[in-house]
Protein backbone atom coordinates (compact mmCIF):
# COMPACT_ATOMS: atom_id res chain seq x y z
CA UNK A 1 0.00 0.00 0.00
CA UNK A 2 1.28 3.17 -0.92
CA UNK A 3 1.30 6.50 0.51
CA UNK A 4 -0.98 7.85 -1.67
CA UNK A 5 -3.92 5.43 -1.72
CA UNK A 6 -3.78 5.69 2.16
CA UNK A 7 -6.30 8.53 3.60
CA UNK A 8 -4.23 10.84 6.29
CA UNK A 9 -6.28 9.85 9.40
CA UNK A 10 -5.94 6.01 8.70
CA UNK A 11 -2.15 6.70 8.15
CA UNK A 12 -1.51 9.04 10.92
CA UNK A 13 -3.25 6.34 13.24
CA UNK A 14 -0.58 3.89 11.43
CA UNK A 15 1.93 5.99 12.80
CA UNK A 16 0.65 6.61 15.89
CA UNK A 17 0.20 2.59 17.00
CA UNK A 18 4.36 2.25 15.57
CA UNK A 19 4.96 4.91 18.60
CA UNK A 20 6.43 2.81 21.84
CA UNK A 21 6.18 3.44 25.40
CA UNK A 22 8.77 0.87 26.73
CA UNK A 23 12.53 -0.01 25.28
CA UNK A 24 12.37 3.55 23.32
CA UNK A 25 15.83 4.32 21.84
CA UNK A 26 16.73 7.06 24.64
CA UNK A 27 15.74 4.72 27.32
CA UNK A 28 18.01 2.31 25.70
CA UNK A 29 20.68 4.52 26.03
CA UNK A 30 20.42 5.56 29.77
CA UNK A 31 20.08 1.92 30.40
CA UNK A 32 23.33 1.13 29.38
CA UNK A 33 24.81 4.31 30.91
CA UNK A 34 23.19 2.84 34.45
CA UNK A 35 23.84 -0.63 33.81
CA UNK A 36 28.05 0.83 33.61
CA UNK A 37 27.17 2.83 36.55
CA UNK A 38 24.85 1.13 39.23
CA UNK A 39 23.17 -1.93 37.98
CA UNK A 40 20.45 -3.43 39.87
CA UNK A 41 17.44 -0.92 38.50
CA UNK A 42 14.08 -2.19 37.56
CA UNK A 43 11.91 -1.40 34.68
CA UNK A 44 8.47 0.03 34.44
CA UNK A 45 7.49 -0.70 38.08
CA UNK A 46 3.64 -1.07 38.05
CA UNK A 47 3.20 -0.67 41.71
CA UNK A 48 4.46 3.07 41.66
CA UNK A 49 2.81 6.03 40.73
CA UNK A 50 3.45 6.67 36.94
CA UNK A 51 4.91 3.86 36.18
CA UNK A 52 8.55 5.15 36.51
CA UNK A 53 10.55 3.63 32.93
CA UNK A 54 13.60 3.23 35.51
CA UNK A 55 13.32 2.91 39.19
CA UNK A 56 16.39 1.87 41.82
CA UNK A 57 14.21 0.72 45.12
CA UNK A 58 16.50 1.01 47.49
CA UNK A 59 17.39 4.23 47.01
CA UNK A 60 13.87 5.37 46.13
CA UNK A 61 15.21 7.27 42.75
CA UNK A 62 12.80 7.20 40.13
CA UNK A 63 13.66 7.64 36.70
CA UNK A 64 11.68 8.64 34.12
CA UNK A 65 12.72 9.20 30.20
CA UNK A 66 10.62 11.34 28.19
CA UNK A 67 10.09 12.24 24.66
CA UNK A 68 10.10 16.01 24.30
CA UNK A 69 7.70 16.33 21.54
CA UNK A 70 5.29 14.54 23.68
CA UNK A 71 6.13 16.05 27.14
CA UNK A 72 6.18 19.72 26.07
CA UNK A 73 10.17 20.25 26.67
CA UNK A 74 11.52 23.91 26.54
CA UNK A 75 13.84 22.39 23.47
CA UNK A 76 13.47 23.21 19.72
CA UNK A 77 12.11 19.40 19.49
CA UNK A 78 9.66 19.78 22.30
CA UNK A 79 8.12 23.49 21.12
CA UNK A 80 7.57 22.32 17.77
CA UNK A 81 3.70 22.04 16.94
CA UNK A 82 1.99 20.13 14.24
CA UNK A 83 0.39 22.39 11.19
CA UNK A 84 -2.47 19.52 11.24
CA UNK A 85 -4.95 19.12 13.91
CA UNK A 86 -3.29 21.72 16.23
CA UNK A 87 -6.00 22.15 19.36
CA UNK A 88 -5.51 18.35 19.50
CA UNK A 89 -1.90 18.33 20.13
CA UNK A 90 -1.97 21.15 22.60
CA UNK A 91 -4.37 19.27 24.97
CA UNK A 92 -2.59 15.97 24.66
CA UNK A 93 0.59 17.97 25.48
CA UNK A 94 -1.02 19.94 28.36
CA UNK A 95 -2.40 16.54 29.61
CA UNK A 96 0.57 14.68 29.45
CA UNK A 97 2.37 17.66 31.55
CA UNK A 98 -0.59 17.51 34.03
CA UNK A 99 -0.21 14.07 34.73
CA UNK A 100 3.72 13.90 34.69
CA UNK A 101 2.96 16.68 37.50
CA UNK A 102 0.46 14.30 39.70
CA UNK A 103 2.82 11.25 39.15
CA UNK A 104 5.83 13.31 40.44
CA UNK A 105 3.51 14.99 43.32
CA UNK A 106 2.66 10.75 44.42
CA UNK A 107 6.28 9.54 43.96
CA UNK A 108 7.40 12.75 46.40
CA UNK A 109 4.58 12.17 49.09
CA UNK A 110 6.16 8.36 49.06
CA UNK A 111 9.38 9.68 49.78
CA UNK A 112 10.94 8.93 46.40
CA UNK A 113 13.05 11.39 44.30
CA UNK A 114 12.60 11.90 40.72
CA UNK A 115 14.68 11.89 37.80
CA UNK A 116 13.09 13.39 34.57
CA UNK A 117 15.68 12.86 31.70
CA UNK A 118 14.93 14.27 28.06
CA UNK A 119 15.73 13.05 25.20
CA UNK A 120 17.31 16.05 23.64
CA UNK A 121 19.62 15.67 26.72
CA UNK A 122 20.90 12.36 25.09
CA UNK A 123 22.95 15.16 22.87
CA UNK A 124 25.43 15.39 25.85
CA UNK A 125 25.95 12.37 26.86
CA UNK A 126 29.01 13.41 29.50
CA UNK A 127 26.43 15.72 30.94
CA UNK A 128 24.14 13.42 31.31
CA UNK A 129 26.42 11.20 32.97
CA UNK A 130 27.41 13.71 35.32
CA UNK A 131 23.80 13.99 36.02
CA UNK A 132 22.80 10.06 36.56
CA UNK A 133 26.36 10.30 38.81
CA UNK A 134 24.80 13.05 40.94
CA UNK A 135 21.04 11.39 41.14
CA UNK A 136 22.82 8.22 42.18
CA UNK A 137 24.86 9.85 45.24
């Protein structure tokens, strides 16, 4: 099936269902970063609020590695709107903010820290060493 015989809503939802939420190439990366650094982390960990992509227990350091398009980051990547459909976008956006807000808000009244990584902070990955370094500490 080519591109052109497909309407834009049925391939837009093609694209949309090809989108993952777990083993995403940045999360890839800071897993291997942490595995070098302080193995022992658990994935996706049902049981806490949000579902942290990364979490170490016993420190209680939750780790969570976000998409900027789709979390509203202040980065070129994460301002950048669609032309198509654009009152959509802005509430999914604005939702997904509200409720990485409430997830971090639970995880703090547990008495866990959070660790929101980017991935336009993948750039840098020294820096973002540094940072997993200092989170770990």
């Amino acid at each position: 099936m080519n591109r052109a015989t497909v309407a834009p809503s049925a391939q837009r939802s093609a694209t949309m269902r090809a989108v993952k939420s777990r083993d995403t190439g940045p999360e890839l990366v800071v897993r291997k970063l942490l595995t070098k650094m302080a193995p022992g982390y658990r994935l996706c960990r049902a049981d806490l609020p949000g579902k942290p992509d990364i979490a170490y227990i016993g420190r209680k350091l939750a780790i969570f590695v976000h998409g900027c398009f789709w979390h509203g980051h202040d980065c070129a990547r994460g301002a950048r709107m669609p032309k198509t459909n654009r009152p959509y976008w802005q509430g999914k956006i604005a939702r997904n903010r509200a409720r990485d807000a409430e997830h971090g808000q639970a995880l703090e009244a547990i008495g866990w820290r959070i660790l929101t990584i980017h991935e336009c902070e993948l750039k840098d990955l020294e820096a973002l060493r540094l940072r997993l370094g200092a989170a770990l500490a």
